[in-house]
Protein backbone atom coordinates (compact mmCIF):
# COMPACT_ATOMS: atom_id res chain seq x y z
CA UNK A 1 93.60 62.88 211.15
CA UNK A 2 95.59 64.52 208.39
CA UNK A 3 98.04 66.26 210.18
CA UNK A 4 99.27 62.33 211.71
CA UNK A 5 99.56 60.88 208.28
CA UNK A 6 103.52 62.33 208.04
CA UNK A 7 104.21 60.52 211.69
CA UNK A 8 102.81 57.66 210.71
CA UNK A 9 104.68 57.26 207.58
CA UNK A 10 107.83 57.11 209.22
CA UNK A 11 106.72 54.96 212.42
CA UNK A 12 108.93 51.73 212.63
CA UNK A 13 107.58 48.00 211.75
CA UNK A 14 104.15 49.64 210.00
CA UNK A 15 103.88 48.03 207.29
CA UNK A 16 100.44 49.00 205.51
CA UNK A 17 98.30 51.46 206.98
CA UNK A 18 95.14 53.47 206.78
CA UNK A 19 93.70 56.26 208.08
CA UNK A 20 89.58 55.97 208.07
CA UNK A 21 87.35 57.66 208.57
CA UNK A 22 83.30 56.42 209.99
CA UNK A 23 80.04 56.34 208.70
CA UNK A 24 76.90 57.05 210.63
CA UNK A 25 74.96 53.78 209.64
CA UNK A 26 76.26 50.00 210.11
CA UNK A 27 77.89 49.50 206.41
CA UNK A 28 79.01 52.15 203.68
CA UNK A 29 76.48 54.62 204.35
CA UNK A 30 76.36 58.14 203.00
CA UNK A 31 76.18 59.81 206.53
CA UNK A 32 79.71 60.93 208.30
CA UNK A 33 80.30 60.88 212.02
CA UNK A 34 82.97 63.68 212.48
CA UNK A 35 83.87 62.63 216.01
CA UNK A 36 84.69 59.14 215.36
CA UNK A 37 87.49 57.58 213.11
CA UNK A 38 89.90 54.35 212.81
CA UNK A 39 93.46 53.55 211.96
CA UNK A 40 93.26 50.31 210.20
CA UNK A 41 97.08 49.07 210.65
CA UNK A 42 99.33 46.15 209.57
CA UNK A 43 102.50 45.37 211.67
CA UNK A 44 106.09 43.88 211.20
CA UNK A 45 105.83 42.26 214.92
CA UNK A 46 103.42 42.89 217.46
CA UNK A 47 106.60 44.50 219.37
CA UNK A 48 106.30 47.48 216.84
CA UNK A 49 102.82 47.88 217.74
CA UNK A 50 103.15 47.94 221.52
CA UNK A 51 105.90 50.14 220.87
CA UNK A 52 103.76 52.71 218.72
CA UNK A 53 101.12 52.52 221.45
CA UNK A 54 103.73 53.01 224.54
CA UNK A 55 106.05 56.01 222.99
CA UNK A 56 104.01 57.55 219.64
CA UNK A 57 103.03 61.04 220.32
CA UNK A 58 99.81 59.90 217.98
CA UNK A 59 98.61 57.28 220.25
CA UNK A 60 99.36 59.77 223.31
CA UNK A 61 96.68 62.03 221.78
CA UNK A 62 94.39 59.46 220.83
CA UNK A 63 94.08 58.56 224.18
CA UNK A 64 94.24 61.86 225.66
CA UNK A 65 91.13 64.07 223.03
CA UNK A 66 89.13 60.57 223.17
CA UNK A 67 86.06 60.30 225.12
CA UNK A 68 86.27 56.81 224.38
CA UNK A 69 88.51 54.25 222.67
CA UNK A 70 88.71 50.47 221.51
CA UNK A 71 91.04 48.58 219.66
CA UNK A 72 91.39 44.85 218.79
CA UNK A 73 94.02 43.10 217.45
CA UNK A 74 93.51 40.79 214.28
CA UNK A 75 95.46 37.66 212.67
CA UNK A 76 94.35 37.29 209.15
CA UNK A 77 92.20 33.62 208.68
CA UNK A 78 91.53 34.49 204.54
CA UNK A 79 91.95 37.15 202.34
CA UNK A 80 91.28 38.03 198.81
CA UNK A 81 91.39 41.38 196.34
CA UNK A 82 93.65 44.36 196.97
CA UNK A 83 93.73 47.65 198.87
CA UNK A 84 95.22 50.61 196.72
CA UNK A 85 96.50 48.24 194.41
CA UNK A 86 98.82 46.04 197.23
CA UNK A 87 97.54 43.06 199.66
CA UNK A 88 97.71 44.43 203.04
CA UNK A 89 98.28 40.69 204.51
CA UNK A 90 101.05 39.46 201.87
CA UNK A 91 100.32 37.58 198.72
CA UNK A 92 97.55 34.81 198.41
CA UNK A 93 97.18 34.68 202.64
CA UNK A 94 96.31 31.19 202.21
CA UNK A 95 92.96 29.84 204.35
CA UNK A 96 94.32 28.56 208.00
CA UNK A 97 92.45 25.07 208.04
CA UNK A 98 90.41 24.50 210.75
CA UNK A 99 90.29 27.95 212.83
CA UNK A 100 87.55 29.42 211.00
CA UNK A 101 85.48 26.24 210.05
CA UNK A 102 85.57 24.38 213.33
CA UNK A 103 85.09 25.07 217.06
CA UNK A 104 83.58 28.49 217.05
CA UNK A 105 85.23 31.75 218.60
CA UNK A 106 84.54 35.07 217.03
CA UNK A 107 85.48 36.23 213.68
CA UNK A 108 86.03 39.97 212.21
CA UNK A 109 85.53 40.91 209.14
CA UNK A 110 86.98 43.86 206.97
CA UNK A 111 85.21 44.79 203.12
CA UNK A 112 86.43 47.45 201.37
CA UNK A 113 85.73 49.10 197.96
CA UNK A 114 86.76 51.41 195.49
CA UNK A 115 83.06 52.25 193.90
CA UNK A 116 82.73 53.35 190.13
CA UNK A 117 81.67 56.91 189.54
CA UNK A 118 78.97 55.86 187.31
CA UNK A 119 77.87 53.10 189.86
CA UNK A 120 77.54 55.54 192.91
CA UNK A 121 73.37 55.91 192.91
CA UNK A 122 72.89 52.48 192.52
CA UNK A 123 75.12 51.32 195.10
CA UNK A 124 74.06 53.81 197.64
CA UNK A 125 70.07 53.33 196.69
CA UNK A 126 71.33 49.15 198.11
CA UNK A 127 73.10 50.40 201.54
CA UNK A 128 69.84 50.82 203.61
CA UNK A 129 68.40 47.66 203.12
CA UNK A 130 71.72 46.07 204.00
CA UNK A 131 71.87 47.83 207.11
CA UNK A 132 68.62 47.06 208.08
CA UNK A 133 69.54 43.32 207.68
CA UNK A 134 72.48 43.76 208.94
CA UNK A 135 71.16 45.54 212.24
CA UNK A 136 68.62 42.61 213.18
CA UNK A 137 71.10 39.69 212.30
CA UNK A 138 71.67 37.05 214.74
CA UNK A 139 75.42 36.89 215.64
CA UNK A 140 76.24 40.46 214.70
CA UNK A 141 78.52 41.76 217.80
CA UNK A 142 79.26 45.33 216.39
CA UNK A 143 79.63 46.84 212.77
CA UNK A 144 80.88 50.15 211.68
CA UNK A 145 81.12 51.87 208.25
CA UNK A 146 84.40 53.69 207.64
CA UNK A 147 85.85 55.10 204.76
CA UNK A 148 88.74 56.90 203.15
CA UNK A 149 87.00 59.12 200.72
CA UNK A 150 83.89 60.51 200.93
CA UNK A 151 81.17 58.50 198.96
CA UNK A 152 83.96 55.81 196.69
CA UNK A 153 86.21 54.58 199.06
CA UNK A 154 84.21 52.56 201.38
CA UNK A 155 84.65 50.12 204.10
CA UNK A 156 82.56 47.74 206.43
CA UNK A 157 84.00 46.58 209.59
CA UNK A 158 82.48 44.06 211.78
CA UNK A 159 82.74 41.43 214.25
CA UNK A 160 80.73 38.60 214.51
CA UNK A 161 80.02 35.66 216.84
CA UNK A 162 81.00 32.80 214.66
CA UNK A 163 81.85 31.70 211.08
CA UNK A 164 78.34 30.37 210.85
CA UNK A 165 76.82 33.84 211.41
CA UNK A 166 79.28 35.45 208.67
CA UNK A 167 77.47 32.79 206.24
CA UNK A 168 74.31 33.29 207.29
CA UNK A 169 74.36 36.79 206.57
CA UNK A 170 76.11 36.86 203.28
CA UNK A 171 74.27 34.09 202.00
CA UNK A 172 70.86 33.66 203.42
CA UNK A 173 69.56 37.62 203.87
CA UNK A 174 67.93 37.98 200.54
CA UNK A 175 68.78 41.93 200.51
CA UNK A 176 72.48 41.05 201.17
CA UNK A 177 72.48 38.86 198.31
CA UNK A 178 70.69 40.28 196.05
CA UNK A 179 73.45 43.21 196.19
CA UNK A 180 76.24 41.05 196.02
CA UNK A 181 74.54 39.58 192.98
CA UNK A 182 74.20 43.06 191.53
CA UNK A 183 77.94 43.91 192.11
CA UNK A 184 79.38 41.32 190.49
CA UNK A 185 77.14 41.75 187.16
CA UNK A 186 77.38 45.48 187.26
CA UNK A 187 80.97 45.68 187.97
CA UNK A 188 79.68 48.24 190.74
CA UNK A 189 83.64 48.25 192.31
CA UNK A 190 86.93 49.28 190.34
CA UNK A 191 89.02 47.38 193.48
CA UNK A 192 87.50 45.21 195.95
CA UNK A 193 89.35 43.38 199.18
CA UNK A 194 87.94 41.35 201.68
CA UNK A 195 89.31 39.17 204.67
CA UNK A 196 88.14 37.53 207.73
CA UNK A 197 90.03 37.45 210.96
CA UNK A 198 90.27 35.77 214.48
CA UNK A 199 90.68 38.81 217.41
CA UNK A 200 92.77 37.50 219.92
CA UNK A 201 92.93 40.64 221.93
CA UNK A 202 91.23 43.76 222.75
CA UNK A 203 90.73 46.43 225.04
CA UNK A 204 88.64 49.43 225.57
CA UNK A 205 85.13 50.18 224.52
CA UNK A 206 82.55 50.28 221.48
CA UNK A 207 79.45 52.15 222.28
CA UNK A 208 80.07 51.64 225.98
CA UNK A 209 80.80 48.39 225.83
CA UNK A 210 83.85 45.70 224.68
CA UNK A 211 82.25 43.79 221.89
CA UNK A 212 83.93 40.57 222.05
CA UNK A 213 84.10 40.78 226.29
């Protein structure tokens, strides 16, 4: 992955990107899977993406070394905090009334986190009770944990059936709450973003299998 970060800097219409990589449990976990990683990516147009996809010498090798592949494309629903310091989606990406509240349809979900030195036990003594939970919940399609750093930059991405199972799991799993309670009265994070999406397209597969098929 390192040697495509100078490519990718100069690739036309990307406009914030990262390169992630994934954890070997369902949120930030402390376990690395070395075969597996994610480009997280935010476009100009959708033309510059299916034009880094048709001609990029990166996406030519992706597909070429992968055993397997999947990739879904996201518009941004909500989104609050920052990722190193910027907001990937523009400022204040206001709510879109109505698509995420009303009449179903999946929903993704990206949190990401800049952890505290001093707060790295705790938070990592929290993570397998949230996968657990997060494992047997109702409405879970598929969840991954990636991250930029080893151990404090960490991300959970996931995609879920419905608003209503995004709100059942943040609110009504006791373990999940109990560590967002913890977070916010520990100040566990130095930088915190999260944001909620609708997929509208995808292709490939996830452990042998589209998600949202």
């Amino acid at each position: 992955m390192a040697f495509d970060r100078p490519s990718l800097r100069g690739t036309d219409g990307l406009v914030f990107w990262r390169l992630l990589g994934t954890g070997r449990g369902a949120s930030m976990s402390l376990g690395a899977d070395l075969r597996r990683w994610a480009l997280f990516a935010v476009w100009r147009h959708e033309a510059a993406l299916d034009a880094f996809l048709a001609t990029s010498p990166i996406a030519a090798r992706w597909r070429g070394r992968a055993v397997e592949a999947w990739q879904v494309r996201l518009s941004p629903l909500a989104s609050r905090g920052r990722w190193g310091g910027v907001e990937p989606f523009g400022s204040g990406t206001p709510e879109r009334a109505g698509q995420d509240t009303a009449g179903g349809g999946p929903v993704a979900v990206l949190t990401r986190a800049s952890i505290r030195p001093s707060r790295l036990v705790a938070f990592y003594r929290s993570v397998p009770r949230v996968d657990r939970l997060l494992l047997g919940q109702d409405g879970c399609l598929a969840c991954v944990g990636v991250g930029e750093w080893p151990l404090a930059r960490q991300a959970t991405f996931s995609l879920w059936r419905d608003t209503g199972a995004v709100r059942d799991f943040a609110y009504r799993g006791r373990a999940h709450r109990e560590v967002i309670e913890r977070t916010r009265a520990r100040r566990w994070y130095s930088e915190e973003l999260f944001a909620r999406f609708t997929p509208y397209a995808s292709e490939g597969t996830w452990n042998g299998a589209d998600p949202l098929a």
